[in-house]
PDB file of N, CA and C in Angstrom:
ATOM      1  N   UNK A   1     110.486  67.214 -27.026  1.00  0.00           N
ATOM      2  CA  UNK A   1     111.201  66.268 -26.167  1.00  0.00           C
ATOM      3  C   UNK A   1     110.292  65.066 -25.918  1.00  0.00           C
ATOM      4  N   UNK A   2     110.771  64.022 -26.074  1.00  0.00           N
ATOM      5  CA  UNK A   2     110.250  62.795 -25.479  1.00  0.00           C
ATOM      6  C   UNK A   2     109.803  62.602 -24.344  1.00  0.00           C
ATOM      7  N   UNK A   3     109.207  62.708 -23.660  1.00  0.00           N
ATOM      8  CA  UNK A   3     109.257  62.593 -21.842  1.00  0.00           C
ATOM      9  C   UNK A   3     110.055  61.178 -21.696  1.00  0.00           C
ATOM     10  N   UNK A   4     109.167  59.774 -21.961  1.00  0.00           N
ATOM     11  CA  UNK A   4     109.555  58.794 -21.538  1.00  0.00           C
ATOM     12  C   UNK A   4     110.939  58.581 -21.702  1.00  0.00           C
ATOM     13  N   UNK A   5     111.526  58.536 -23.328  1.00  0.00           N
ATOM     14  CA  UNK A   5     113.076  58.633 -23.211  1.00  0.00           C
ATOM     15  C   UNK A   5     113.643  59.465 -22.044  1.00  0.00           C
ATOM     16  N   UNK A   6     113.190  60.590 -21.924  1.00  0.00           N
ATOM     17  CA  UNK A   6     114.083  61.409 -20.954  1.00  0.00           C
ATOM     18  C   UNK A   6     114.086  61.103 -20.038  1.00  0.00           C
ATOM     19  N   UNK A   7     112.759  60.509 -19.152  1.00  0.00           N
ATOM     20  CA  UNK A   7     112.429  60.420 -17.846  1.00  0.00           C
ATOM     21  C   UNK A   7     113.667  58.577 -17.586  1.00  0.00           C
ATOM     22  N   UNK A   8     113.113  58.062 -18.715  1.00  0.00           N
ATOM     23  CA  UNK A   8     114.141  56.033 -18.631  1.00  0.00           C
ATOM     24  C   UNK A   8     115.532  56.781 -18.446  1.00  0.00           C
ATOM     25  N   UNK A   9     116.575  57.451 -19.625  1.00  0.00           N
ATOM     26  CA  UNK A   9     117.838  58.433 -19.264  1.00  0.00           C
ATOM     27  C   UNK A   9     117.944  59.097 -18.207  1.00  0.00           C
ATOM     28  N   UNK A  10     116.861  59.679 -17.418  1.00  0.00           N
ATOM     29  CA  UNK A  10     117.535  60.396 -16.109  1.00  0.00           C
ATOM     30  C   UNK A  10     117.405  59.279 -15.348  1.00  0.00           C
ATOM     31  N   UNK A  11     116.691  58.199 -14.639  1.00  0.00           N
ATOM     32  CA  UNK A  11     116.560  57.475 -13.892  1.00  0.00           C
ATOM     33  C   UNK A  11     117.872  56.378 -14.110  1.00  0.00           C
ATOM     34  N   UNK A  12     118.288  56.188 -15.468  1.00  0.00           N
ATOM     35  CA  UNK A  12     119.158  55.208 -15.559  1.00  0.00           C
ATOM     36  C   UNK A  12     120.503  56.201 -14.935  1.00  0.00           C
ATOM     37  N   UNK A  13     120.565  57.616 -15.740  1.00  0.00           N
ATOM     38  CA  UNK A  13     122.012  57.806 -15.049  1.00  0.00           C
ATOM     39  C   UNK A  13     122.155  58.033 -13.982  1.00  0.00           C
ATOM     40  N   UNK A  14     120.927  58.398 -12.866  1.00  0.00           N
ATOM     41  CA  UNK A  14     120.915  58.389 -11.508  1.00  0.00           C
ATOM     42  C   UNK A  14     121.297  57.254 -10.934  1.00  0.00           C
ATOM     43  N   UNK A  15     121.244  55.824 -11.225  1.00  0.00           N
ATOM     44  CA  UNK A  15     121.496  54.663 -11.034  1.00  0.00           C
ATOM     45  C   UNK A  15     123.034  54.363 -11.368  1.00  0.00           C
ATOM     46  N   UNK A  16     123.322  54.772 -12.737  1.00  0.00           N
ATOM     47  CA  UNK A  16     124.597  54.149 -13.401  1.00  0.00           C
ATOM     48  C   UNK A  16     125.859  54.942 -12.464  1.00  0.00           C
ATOM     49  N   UNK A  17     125.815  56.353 -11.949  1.00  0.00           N
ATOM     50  CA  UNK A  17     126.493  57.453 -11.774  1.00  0.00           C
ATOM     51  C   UNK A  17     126.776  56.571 -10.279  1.00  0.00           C
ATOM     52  N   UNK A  18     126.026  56.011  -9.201  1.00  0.00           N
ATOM     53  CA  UNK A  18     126.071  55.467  -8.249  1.00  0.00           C
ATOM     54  C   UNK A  18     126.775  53.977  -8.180  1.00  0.00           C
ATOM     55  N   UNK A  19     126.158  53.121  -8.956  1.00  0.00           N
ATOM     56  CA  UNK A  19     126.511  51.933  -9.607  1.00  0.00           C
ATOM     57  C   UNK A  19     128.162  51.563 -10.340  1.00  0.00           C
ATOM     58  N   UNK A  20     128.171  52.119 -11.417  1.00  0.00           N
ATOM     59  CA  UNK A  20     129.046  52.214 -12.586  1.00  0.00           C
ATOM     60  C   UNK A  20     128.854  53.650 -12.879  1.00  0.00           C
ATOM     61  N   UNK A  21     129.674  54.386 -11.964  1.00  0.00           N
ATOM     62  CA  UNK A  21     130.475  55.293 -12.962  1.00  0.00           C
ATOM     63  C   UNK A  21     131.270  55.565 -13.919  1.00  0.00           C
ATOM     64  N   UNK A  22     132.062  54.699 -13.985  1.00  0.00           N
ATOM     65  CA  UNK A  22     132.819  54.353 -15.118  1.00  0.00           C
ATOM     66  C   UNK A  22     132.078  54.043 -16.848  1.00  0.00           C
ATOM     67  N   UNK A  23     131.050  54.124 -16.742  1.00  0.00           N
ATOM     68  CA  UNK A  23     130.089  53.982 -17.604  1.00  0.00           C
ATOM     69  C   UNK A  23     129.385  55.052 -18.369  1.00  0.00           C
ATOM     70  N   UNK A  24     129.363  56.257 -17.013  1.00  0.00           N
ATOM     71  CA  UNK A  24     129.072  57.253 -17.967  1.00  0.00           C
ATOM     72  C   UNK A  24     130.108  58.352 -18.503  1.00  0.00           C
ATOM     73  N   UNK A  25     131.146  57.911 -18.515  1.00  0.00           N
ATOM     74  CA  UNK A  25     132.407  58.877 -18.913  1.00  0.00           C
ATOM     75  C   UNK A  25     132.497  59.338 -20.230  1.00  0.00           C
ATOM     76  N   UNK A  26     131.372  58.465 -21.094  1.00  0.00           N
ATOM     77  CA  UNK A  26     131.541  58.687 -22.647  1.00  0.00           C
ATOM     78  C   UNK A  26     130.249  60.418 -22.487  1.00  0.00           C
ATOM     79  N   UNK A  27     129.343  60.733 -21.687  1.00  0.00           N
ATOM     80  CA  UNK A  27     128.438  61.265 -22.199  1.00  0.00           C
ATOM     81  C   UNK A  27     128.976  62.754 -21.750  1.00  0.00           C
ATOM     82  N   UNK A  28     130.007  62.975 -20.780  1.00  0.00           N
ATOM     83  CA  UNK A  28     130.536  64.281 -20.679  1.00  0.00           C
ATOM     84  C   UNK A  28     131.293  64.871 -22.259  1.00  0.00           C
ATOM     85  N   UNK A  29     131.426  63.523 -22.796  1.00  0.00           N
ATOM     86  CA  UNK A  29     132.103  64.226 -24.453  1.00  0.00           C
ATOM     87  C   UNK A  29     131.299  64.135 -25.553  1.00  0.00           C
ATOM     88  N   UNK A  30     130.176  64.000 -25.282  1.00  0.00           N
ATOM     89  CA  UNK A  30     129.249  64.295 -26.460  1.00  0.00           C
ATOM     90  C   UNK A  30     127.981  64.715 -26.265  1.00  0.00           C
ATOM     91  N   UNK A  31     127.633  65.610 -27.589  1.00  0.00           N
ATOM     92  CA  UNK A  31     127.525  66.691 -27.537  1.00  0.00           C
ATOM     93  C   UNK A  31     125.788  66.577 -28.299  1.00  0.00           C
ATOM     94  N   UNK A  32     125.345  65.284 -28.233  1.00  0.00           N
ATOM     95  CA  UNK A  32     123.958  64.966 -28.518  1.00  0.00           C
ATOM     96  C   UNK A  32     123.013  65.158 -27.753  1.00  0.00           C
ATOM     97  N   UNK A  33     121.703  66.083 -28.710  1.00  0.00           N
ATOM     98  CA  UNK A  33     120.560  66.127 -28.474  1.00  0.00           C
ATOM     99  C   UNK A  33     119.451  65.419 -28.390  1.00  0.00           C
ATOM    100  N   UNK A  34     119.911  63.423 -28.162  1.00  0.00           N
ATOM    101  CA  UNK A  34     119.097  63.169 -27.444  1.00  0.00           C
ATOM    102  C   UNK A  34     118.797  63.199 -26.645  1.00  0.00           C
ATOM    103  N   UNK A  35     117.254  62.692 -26.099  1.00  0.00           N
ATOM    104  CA  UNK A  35     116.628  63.293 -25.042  1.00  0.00           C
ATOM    105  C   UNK A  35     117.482  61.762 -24.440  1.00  0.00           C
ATOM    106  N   UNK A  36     117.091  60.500 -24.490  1.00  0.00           N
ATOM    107  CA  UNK A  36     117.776  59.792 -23.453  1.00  0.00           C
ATOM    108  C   UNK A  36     119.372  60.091 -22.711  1.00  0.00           C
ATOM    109  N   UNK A  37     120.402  60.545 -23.889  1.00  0.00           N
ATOM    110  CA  UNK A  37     121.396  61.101 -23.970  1.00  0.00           C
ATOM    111  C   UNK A  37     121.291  62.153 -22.704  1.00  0.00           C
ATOM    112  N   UNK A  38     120.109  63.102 -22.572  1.00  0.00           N
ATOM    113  CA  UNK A  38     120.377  64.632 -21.718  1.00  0.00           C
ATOM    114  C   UNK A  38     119.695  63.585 -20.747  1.00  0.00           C
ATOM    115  N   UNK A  39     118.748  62.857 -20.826  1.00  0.00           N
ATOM    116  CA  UNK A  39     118.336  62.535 -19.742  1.00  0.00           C
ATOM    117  C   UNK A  39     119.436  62.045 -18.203  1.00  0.00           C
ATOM    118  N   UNK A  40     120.304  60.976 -19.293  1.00  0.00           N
ATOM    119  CA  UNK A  40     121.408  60.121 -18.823  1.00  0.00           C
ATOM    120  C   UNK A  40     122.552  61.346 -18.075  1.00  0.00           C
ATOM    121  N   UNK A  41     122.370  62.560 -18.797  1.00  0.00           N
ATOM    122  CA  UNK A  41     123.075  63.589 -18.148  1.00  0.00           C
ATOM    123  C   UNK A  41     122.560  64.140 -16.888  1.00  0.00           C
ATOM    124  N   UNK A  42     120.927  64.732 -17.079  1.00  0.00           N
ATOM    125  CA  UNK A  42     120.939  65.260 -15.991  1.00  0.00           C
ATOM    126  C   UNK A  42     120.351  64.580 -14.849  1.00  0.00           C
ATOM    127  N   UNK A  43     120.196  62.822 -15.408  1.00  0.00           N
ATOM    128  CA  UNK A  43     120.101  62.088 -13.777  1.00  0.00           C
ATOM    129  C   UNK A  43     121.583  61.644 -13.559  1.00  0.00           C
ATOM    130  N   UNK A  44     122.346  61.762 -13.647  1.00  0.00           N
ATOM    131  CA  UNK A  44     123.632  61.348 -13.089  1.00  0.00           C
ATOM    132  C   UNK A  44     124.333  63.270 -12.654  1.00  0.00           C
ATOM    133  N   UNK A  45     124.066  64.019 -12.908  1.00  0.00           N
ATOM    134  CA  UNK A  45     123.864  65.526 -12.443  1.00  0.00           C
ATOM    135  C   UNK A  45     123.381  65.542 -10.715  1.00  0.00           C
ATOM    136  N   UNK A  46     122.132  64.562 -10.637  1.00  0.00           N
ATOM    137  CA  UNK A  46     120.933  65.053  -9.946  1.00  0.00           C
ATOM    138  C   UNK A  46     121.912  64.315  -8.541  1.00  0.00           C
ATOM    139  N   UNK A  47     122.313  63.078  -8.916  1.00  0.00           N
ATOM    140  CA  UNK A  47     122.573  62.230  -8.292  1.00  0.00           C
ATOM    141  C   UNK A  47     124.373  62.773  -7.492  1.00  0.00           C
ATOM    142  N   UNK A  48     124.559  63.467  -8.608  1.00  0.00           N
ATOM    143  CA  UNK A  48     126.001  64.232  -7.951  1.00  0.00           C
ATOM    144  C   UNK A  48     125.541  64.991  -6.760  1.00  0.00           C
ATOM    145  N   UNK A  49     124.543  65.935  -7.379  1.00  0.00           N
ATOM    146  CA  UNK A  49     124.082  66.945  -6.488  1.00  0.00           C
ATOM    147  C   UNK A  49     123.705  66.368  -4.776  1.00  0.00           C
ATOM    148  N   UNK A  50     122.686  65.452  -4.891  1.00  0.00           N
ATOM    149  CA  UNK A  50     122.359  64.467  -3.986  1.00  0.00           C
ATOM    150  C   UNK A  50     123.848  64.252  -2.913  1.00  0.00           C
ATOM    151  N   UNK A  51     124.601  63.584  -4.046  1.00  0.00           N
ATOM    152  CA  UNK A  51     125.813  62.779  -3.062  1.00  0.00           C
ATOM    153  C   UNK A  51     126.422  63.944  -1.849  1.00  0.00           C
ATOM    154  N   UNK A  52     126.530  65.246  -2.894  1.00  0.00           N
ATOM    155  CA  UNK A  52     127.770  66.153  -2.223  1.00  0.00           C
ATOM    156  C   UNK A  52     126.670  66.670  -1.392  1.00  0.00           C
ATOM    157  N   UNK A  53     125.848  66.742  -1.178  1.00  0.00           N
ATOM    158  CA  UNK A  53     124.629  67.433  -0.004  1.00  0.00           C
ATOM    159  C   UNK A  53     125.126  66.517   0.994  1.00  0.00           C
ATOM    160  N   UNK A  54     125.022  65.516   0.643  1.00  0.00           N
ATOM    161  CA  UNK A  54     124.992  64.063   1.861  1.00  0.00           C
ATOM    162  C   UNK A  54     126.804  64.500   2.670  1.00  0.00           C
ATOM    163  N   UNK A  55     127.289  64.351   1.852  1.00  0.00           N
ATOM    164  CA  UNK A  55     128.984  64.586   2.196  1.00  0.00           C
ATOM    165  C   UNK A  55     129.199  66.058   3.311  1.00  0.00           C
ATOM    166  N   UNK A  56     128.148  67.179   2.666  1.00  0.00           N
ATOM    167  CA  UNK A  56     128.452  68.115   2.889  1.00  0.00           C
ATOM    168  C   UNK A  56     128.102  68.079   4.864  1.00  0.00           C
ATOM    169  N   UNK A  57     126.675  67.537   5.034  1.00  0.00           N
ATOM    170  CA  UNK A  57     125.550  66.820   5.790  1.00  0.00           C
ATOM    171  C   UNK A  57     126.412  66.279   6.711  1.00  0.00           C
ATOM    172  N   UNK A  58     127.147  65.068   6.277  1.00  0.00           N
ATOM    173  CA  UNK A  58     128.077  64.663   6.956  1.00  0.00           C
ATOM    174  C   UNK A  58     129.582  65.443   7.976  1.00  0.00           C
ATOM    175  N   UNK A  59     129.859  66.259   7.848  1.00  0.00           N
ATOM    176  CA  UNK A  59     131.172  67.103   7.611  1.00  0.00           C
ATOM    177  C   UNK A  59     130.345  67.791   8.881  1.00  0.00           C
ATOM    178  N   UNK A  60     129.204  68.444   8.724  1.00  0.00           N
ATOM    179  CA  UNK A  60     128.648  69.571   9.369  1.00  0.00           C
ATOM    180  C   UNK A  60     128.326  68.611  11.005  1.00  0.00           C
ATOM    181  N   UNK A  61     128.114  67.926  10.329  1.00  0.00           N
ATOM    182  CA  UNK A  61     127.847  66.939  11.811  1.00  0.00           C
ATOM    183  C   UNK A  61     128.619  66.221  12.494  1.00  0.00           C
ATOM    184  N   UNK A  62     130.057  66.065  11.751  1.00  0.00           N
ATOM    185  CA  UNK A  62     131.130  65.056  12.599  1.00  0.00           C
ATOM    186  C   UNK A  62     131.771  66.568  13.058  1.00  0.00           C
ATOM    187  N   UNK A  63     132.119  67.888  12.499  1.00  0.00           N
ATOM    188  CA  UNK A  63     132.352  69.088  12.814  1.00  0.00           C
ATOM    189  C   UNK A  63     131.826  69.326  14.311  1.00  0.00           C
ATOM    190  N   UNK A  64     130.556  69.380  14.483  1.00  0.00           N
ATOM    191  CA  UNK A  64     129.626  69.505  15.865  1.00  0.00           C
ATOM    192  C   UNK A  64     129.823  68.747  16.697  1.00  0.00           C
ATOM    193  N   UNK A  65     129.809  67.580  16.654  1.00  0.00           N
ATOM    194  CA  UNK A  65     129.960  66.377  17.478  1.00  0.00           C
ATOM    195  C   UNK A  65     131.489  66.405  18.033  1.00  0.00           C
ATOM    196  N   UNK A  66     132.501  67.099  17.078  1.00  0.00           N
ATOM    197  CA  UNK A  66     134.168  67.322  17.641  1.00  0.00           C
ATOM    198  C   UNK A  66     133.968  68.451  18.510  1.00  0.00           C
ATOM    199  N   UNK A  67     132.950  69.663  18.005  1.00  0.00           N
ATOM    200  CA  UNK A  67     133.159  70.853  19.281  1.00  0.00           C
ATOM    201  C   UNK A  67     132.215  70.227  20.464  1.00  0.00           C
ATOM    202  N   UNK A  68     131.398  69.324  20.361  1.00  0.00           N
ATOM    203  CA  UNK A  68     130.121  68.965  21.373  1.00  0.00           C
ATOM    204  C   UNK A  68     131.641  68.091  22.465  1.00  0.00           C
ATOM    205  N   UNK A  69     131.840  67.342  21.915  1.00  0.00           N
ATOM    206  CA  UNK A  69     133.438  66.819  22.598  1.00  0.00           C
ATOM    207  C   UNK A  69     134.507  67.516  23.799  1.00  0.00           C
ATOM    208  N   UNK A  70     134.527  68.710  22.529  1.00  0.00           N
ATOM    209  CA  UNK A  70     135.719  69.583  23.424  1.00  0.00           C
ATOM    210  C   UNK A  70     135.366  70.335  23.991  1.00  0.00           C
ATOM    211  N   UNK A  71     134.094  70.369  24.083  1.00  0.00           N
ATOM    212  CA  UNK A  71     132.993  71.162  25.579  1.00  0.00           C
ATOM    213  C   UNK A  71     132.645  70.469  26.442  1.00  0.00           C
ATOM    214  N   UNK A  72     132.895  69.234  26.161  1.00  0.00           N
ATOM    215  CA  UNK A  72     132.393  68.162  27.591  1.00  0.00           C
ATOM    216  C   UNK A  72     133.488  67.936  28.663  1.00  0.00           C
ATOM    217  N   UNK A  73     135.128  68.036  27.103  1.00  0.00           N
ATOM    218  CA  UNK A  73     136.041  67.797  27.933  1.00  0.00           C
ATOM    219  C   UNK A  73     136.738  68.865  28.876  1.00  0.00           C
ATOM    220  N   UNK A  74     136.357  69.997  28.417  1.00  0.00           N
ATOM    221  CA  UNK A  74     137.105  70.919  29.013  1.00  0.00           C
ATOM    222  C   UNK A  74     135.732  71.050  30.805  1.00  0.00           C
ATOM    223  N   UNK A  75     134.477  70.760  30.567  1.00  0.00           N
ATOM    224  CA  UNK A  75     133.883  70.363  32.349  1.00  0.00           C
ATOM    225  C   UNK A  75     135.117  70.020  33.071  1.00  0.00           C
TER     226      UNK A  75
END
């Protein structure tokens, strides 16, 4: 494996996946063993992973803040 290709491909699809998603729609259908190619995969992967933590993060805390609510209101 290349490092540098891989390491420029994960950093770009971490960027593009945020940026222009629409951009990486070609690399879910092919089926190449380049390393920029996997790279471009598993930084736009990393960056999914990232998002739905944040979402999840979010949810757990507007969740709390609705029961922190309906314990103040019912004083």
């Amino acid at each position: 494996m290349e490092k540098d290709k891989y390491v420029l491909g994960f950093n770009h699809g971490y960027i593009l996946l945020d940026k222009k998603p629409e951009l990486l729609g070609f690399i879910s259908e092919t089926n190449s063993k380049n390393d920029y190619i996997q790279g471009l995969k598993d930084g736009s992967f990393q960056f999914y992973k990232e998002a739905h933590k944040e979402i999840i993060k979010k949810a757990e805390i507007k969740k709390a803040v609705k029961h922190y609510d309906e314990e103040i209101k019912k004083k």
